[in-house]
C-alpha atoms as a PDB file:
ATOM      1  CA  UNK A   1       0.000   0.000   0.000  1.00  0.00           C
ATOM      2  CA  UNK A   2       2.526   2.408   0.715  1.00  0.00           C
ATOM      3  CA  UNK A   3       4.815   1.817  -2.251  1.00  0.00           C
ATOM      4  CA  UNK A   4       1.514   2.429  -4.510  1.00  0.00           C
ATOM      5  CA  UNK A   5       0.889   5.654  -2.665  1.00  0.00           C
ATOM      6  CA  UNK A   6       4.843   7.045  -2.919  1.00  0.00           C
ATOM      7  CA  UNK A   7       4.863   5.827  -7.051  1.00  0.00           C
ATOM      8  CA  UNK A   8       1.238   8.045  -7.372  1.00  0.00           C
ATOM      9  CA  UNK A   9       2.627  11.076  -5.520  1.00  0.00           C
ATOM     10  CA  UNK A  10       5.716  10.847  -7.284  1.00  0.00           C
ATOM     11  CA  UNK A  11       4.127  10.702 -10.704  1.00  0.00           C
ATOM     12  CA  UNK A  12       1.480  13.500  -9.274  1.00  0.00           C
ATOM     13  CA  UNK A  13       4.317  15.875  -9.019  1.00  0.00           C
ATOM     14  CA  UNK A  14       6.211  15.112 -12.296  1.00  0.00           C
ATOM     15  CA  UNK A  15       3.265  15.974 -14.196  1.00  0.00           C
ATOM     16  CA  UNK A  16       2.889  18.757 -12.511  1.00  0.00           C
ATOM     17  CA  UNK A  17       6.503  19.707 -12.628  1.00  0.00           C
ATOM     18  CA  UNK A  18       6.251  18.763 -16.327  1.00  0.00           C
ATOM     19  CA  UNK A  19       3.074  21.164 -16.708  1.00  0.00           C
ATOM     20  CA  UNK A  20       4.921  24.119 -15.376  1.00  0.00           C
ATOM     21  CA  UNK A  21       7.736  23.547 -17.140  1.00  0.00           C
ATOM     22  CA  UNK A  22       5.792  23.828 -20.669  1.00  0.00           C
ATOM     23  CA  UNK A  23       4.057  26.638 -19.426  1.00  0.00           C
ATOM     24  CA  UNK A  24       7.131  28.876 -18.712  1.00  0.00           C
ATOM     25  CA  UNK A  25       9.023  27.797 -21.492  1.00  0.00           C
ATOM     26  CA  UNK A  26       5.808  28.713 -24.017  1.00  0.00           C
ATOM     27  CA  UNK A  27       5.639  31.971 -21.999  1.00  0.00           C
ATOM     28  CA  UNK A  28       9.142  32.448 -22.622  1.00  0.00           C
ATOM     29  CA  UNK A  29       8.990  31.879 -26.529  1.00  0.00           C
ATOM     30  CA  UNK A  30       6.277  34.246 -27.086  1.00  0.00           C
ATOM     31  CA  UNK A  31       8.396  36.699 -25.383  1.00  0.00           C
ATOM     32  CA  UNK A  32      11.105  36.506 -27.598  1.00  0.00           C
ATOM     33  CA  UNK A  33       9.098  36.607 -30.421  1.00  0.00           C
ATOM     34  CA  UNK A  34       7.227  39.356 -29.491  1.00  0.00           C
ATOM     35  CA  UNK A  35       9.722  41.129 -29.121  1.00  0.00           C
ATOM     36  CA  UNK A  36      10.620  44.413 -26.774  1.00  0.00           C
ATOM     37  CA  UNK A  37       7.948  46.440 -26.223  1.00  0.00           C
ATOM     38  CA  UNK A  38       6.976  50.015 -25.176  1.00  0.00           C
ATOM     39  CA  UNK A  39       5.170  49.918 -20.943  1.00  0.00           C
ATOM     40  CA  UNK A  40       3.059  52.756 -22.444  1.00  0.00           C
ATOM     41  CA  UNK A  41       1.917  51.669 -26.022  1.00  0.00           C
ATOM     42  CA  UNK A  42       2.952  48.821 -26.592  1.00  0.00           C
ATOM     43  CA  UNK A  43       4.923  49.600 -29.989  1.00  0.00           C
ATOM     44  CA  UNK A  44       7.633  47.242 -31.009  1.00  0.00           C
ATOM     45  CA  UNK A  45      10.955  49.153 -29.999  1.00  0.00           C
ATOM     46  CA  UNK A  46      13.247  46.134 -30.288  1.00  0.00           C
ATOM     47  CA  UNK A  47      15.385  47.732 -33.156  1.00  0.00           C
ATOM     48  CA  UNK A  48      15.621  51.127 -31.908  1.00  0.00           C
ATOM     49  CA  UNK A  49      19.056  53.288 -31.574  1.00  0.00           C
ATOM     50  CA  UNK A  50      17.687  55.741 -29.289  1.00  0.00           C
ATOM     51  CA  UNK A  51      16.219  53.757 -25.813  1.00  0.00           C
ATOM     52  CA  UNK A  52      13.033  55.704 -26.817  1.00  0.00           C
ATOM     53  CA  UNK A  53       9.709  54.711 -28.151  1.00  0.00           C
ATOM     54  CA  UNK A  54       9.119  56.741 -31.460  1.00  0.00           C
ATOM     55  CA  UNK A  55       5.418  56.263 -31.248  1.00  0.00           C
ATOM     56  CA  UNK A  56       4.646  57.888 -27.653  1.00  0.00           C
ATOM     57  CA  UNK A  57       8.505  59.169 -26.606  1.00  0.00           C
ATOM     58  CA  UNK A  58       8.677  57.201 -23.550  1.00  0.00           C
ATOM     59  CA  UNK A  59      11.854  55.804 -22.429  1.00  0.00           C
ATOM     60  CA  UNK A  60      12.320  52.626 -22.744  1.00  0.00           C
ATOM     61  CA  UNK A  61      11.441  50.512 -19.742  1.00  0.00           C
ATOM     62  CA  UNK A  62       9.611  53.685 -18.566  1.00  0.00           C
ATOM     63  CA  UNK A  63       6.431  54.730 -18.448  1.00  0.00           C
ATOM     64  CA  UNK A  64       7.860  58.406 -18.830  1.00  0.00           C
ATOM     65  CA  UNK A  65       9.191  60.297 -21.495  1.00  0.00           C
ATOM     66  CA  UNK A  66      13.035  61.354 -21.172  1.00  0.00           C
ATOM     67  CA  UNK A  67      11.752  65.592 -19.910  1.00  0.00           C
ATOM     68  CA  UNK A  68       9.375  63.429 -16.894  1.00  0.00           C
ATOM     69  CA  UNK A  69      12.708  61.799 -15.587  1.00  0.00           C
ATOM     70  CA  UNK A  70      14.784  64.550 -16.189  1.00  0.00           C
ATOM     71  CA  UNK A  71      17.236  63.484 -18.385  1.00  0.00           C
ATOM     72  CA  UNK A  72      18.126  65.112 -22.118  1.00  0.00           C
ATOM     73  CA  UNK A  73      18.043  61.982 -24.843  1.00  0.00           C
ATOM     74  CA  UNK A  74      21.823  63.757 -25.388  1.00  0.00           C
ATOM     75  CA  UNK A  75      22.921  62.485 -22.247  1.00  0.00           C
ATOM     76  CA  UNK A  76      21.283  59.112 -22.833  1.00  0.00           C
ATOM     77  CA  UNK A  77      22.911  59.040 -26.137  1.00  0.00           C
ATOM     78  CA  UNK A  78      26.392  59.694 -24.573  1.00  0.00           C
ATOM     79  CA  UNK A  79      25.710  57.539 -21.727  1.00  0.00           C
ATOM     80  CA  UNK A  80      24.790  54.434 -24.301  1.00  0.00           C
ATOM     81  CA  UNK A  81      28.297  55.806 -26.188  1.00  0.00           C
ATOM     82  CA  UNK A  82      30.620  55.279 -23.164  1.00  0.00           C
ATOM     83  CA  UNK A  83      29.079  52.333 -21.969  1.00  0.00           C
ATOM     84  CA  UNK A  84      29.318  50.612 -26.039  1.00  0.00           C
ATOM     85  CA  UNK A  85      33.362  51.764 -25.584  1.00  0.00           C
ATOM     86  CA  UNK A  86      33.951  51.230 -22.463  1.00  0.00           C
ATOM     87  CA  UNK A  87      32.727  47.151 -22.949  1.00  0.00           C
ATOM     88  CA  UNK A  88      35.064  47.340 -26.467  1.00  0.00           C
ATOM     89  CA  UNK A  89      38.314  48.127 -23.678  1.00  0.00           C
ATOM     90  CA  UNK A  90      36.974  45.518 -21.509  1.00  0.00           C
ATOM     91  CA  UNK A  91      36.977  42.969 -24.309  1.00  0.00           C
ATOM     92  CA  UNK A  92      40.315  44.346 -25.452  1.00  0.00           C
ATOM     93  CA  UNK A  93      41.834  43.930 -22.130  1.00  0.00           C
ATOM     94  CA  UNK A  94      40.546  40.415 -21.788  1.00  0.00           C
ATOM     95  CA  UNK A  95      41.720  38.875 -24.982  1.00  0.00           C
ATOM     96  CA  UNK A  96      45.319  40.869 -24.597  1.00  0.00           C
ATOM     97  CA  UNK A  97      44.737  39.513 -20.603  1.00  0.00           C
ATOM     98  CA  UNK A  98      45.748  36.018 -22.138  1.00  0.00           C
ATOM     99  CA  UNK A  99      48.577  36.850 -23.934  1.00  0.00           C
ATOM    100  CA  UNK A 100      50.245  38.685 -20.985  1.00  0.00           C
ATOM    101  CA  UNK A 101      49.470  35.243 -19.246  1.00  0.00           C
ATOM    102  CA  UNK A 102      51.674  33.057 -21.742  1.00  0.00           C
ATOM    103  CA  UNK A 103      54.713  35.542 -21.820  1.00  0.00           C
ATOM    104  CA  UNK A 104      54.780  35.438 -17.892  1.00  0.00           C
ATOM    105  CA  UNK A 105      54.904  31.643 -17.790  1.00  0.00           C
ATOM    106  CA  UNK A 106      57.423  31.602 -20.749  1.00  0.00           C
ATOM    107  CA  UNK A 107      59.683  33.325 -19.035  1.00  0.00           C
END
């Protein structure tokens, strides 16, 4: 009796496990083909250079527009800019980080 009910809780929760698991990775498919989205309109902003929507101006991931936060989409612009260079030097520094490696061990 108790071996039957262990096997029928065990296969209770790998259904349900197995449920979920469909569930989120359907949810998680749609997503990606959806694509990014504006909060406020819902306008596809997945291609965009400027992290604004063009159809309502909000920032993206915002509900506000750049002048209700505060900021100037020049700083934005410059503050996308350093970040873009400043991963470039990181990935510079990393693939030069390995050849420093081999000419300490050489020596």
């Amino acid at each position: 009796m108790i071996p039957f009910v262990v096997t029928m809780f065990l296969l209770a929760v790998l259904a349900i496990s197995t449920g979920r698991l469909i569930r989120v990775r359907r949810r998680l498919r749609e997503q990606k083909e959806a694509g990014l989205r504006c909060v406020r309109c819902g306008y596809d902003v997945g291609h965009q250079d400027v992290p604004r929507c063009p159809e309502c101006g909000a920032a993206i991931g915002f509900r506000k527009t750049f002048a209700e936060l505060g900021v100037e989409e020049g700083e934005v612009l410059e503050h996308k800019r350093r970040r873009e260079v400043k991963s470039g030097t990181d990935k510079l520094r990393d693939s030069n980080k390995g050849n420093c490696d081999a000419r300490i061990h050489r020596a």
